[in-house]
C-alpha atoms as a PDB file:
ATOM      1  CA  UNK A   1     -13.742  19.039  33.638  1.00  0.00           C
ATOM      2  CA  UNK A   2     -11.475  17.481  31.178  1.00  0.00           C
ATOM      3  CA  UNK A   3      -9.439  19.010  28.101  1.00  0.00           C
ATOM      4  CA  UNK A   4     -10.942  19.997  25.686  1.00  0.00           C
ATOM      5  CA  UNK A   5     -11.006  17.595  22.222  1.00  0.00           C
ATOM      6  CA  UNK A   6     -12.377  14.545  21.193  1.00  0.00           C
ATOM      7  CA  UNK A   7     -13.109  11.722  22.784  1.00  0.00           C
ATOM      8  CA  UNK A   8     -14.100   7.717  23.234  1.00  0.00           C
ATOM      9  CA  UNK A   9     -17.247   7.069  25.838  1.00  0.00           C
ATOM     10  CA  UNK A  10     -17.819   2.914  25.798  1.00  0.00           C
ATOM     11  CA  UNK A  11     -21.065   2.359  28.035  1.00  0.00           C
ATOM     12  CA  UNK A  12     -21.175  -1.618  29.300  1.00  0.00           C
ATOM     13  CA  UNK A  13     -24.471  -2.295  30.179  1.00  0.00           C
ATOM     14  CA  UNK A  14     -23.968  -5.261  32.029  1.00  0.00           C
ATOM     15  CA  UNK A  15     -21.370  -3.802  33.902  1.00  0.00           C
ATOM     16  CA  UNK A  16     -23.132  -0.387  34.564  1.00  0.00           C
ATOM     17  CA  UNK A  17     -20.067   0.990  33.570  1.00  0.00           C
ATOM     18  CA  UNK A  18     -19.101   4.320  31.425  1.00  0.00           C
ATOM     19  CA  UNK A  19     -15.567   5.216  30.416  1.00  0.00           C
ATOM     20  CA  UNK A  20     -14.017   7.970  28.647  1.00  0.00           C
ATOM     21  CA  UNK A  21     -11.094   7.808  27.112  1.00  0.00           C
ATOM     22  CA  UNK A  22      -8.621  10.534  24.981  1.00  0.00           C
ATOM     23  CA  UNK A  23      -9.442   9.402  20.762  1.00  0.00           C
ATOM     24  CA  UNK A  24      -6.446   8.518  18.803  1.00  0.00           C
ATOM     25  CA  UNK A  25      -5.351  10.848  17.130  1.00  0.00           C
ATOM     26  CA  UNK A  26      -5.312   9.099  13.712  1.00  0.00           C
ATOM     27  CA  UNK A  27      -9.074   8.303  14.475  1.00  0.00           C
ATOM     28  CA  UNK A  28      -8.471   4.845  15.433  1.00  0.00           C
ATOM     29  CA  UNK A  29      -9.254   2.933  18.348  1.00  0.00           C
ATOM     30  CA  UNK A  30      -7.922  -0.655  19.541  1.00  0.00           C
ATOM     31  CA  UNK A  31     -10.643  -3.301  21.063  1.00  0.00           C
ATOM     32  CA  UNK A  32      -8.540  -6.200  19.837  1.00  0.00           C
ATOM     33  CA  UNK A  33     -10.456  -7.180  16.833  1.00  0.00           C
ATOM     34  CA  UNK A  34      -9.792  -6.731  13.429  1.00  0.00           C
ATOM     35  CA  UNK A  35     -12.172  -6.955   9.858  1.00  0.00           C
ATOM     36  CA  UNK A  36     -10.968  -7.427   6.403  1.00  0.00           C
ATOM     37  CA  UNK A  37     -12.122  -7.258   3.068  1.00  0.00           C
ATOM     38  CA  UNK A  38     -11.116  -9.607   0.488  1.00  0.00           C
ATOM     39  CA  UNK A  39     -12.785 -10.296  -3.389  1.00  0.00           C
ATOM     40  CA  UNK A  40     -12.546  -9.082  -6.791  1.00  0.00           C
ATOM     41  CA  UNK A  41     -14.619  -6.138  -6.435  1.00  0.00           C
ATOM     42  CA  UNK A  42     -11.311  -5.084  -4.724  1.00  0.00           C
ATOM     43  CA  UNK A  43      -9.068  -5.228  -7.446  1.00  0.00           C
ATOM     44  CA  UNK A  44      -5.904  -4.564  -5.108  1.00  0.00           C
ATOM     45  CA  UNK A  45      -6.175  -7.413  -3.150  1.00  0.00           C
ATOM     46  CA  UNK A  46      -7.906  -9.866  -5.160  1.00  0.00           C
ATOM     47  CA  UNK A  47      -9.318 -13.551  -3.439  1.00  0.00           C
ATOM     48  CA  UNK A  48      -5.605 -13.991  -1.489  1.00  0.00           C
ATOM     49  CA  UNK A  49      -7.051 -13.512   2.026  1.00  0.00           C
ATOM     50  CA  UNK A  50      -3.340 -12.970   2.812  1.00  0.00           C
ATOM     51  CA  UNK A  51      -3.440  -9.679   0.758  1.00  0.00           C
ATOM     52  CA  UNK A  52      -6.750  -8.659   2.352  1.00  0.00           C
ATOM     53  CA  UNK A  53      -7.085  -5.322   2.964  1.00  0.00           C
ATOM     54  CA  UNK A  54      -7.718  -4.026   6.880  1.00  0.00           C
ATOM     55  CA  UNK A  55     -10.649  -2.009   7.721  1.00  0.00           C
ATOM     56  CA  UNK A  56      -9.615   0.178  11.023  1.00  0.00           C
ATOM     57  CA  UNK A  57     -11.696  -0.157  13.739  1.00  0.00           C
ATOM     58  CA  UNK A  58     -12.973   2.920  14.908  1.00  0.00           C
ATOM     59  CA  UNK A  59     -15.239   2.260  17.660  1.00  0.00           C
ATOM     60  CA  UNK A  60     -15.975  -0.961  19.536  1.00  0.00           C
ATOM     61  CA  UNK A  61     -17.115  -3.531  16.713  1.00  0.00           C
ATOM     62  CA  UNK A  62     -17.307  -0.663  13.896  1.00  0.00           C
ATOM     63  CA  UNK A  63     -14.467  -0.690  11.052  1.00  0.00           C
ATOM     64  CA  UNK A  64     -13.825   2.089   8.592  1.00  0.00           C
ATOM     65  CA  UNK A  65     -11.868   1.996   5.073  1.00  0.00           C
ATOM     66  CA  UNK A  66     -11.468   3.653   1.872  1.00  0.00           C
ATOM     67  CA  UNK A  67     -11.592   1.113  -0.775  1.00  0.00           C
ATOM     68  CA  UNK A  68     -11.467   0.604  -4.591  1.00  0.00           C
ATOM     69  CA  UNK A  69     -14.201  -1.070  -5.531  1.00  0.00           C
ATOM     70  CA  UNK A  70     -15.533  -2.548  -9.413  1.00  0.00           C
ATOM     71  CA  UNK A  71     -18.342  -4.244 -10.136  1.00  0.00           C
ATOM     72  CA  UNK A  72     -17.788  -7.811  -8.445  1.00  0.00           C
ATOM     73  CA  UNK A  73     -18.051  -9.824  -5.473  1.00  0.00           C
ATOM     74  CA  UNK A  74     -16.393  -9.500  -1.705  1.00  0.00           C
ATOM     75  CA  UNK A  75     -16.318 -10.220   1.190  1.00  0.00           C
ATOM     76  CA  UNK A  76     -14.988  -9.818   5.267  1.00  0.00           C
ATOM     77  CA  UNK A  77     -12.602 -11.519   7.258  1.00  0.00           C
ATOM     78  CA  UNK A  78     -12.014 -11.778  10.617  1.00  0.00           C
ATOM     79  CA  UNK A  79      -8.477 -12.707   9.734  1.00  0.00           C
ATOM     80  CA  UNK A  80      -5.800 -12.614   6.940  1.00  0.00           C
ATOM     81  CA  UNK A  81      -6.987 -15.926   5.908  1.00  0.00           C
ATOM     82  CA  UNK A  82      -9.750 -18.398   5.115  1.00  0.00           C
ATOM     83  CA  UNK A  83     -11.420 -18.755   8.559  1.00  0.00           C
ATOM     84  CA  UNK A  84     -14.388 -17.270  10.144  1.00  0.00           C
ATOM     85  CA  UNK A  85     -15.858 -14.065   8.274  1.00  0.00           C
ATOM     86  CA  UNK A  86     -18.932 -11.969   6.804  1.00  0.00           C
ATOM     87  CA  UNK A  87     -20.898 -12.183   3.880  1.00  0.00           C
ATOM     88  CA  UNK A  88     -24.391 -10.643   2.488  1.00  0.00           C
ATOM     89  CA  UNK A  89     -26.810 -13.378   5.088  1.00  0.00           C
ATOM     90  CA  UNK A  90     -25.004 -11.391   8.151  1.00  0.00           C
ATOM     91  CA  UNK A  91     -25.363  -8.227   7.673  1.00  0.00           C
ATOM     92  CA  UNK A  92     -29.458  -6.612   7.780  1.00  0.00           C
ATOM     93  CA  UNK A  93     -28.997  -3.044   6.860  1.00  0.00           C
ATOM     94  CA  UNK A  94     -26.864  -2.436   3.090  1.00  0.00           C
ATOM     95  CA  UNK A  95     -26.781   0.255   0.791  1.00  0.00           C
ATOM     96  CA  UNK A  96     -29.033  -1.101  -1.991  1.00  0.00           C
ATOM     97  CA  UNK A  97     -27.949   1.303  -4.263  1.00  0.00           C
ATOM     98  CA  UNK A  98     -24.093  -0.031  -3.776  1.00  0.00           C
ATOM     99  CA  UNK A  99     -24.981  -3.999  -2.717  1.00  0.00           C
ATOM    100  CA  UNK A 100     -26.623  -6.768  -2.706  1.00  0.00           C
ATOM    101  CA  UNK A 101     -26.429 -10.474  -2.629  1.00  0.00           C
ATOM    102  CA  UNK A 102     -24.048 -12.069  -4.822  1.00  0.00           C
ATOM    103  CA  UNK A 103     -25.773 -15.776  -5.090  1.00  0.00           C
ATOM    104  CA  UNK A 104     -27.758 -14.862  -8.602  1.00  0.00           C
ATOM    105  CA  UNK A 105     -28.633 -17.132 -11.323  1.00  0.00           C
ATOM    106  CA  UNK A 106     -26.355 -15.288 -14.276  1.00  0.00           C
ATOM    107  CA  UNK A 107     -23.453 -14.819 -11.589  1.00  0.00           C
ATOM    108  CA  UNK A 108     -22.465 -18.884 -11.640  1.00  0.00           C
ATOM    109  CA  UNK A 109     -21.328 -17.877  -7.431  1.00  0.00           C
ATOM    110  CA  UNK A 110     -22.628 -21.123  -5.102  1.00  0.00           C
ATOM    111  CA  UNK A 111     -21.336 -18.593  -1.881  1.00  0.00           C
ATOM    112  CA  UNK A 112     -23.209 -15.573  -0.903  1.00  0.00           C
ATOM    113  CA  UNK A 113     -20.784 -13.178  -1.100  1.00  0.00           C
ATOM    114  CA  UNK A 114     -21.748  -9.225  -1.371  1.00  0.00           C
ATOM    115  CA  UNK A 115     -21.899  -7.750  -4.752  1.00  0.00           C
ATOM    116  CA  UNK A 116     -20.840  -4.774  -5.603  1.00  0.00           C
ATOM    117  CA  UNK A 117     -23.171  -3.034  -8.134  1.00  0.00           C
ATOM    118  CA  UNK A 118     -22.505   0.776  -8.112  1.00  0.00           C
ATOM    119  CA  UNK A 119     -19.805   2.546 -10.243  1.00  0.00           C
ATOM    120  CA  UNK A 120     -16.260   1.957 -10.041  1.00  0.00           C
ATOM    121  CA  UNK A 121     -14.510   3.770  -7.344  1.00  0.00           C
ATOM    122  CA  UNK A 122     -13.005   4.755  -4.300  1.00  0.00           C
ATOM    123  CA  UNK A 123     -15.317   4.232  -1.613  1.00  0.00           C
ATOM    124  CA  UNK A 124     -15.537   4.739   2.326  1.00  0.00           C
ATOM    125  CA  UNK A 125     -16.774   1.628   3.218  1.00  0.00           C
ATOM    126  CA  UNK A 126     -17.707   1.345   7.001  1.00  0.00           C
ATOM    127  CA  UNK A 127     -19.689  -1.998   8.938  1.00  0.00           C
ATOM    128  CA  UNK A 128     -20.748  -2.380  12.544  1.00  0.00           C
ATOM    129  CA  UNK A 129     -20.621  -6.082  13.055  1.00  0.00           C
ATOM    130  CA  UNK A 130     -22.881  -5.788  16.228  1.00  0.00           C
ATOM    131  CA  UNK A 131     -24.982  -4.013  14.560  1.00  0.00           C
ATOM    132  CA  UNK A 132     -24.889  -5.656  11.307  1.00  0.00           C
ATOM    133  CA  UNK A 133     -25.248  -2.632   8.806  1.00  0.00           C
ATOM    134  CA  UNK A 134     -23.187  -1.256   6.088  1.00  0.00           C
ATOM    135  CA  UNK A 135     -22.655   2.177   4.807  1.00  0.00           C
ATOM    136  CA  UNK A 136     -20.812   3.376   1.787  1.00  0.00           C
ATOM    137  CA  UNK A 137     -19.949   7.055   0.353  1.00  0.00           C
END
């Protein structure tokens, strides 16, 4: 019997717990994490991880951005710089048409980075780190 409009339901298993919470209005939520994406397929930020680019999160473990992209390798951050992050290995679901691994004989890379192979662009580029997928349109 709430207002009408859009909302955020997080179910905890372990808990048994459901809670519903008013959405941000910019589509956003907060669960204390944060993702970037760093590399030269994104010519705007380049390989400085202190110029990576923030994906907002927009559900518990899921980030959203809209992203340059040219043909070349990235990768995520869990930070603005050179610790702990994501590369092809992690993630199990990719949009073959837009990725794939970057460690390839004629690519001289020793790292397996994600490659972006689809024309240049801007992309929406979204990843569910529990999950481990990625979707791009």
């Amino acid at each position: 019997k709430g207002e009408p409009g859009e909302y955020v339901i997080t179910v905890n298993i372990e808990t048994k717990t459901i809670t519903i919470a008013p959405a941000p209005s910019d589509g956003t939520v907060d669960d204390g994490t944060r993702i970037y994406i760093v590399g030269a397929a994104v010519p705007a930020v380049g390989w400085n991880a202190g110029d990576a680019q923030e994906l907002k999160n927009i559900a518990p473990g899921v980030y959203r951005a809209t992203v340059d992209f040219v043909n070349d390798r990235f990768r995520f951050l869990k930070q603005q710089d050179w610790g702990d992050g994501y590369n092809f290995p992690y993630f199990t679901t990719v949009p073959a048409q837009y990725l794939e691994n970057a460690l390839q004989p004629d690519r001289e890379d020793g790292d397996e980075n994600l490659w972006f192979k689809g024309p240049a662009g801007t992309y929406t580029i979204t990843i569910d780190v529990a999950e481990k997928w990625i979707t791009m349109y």
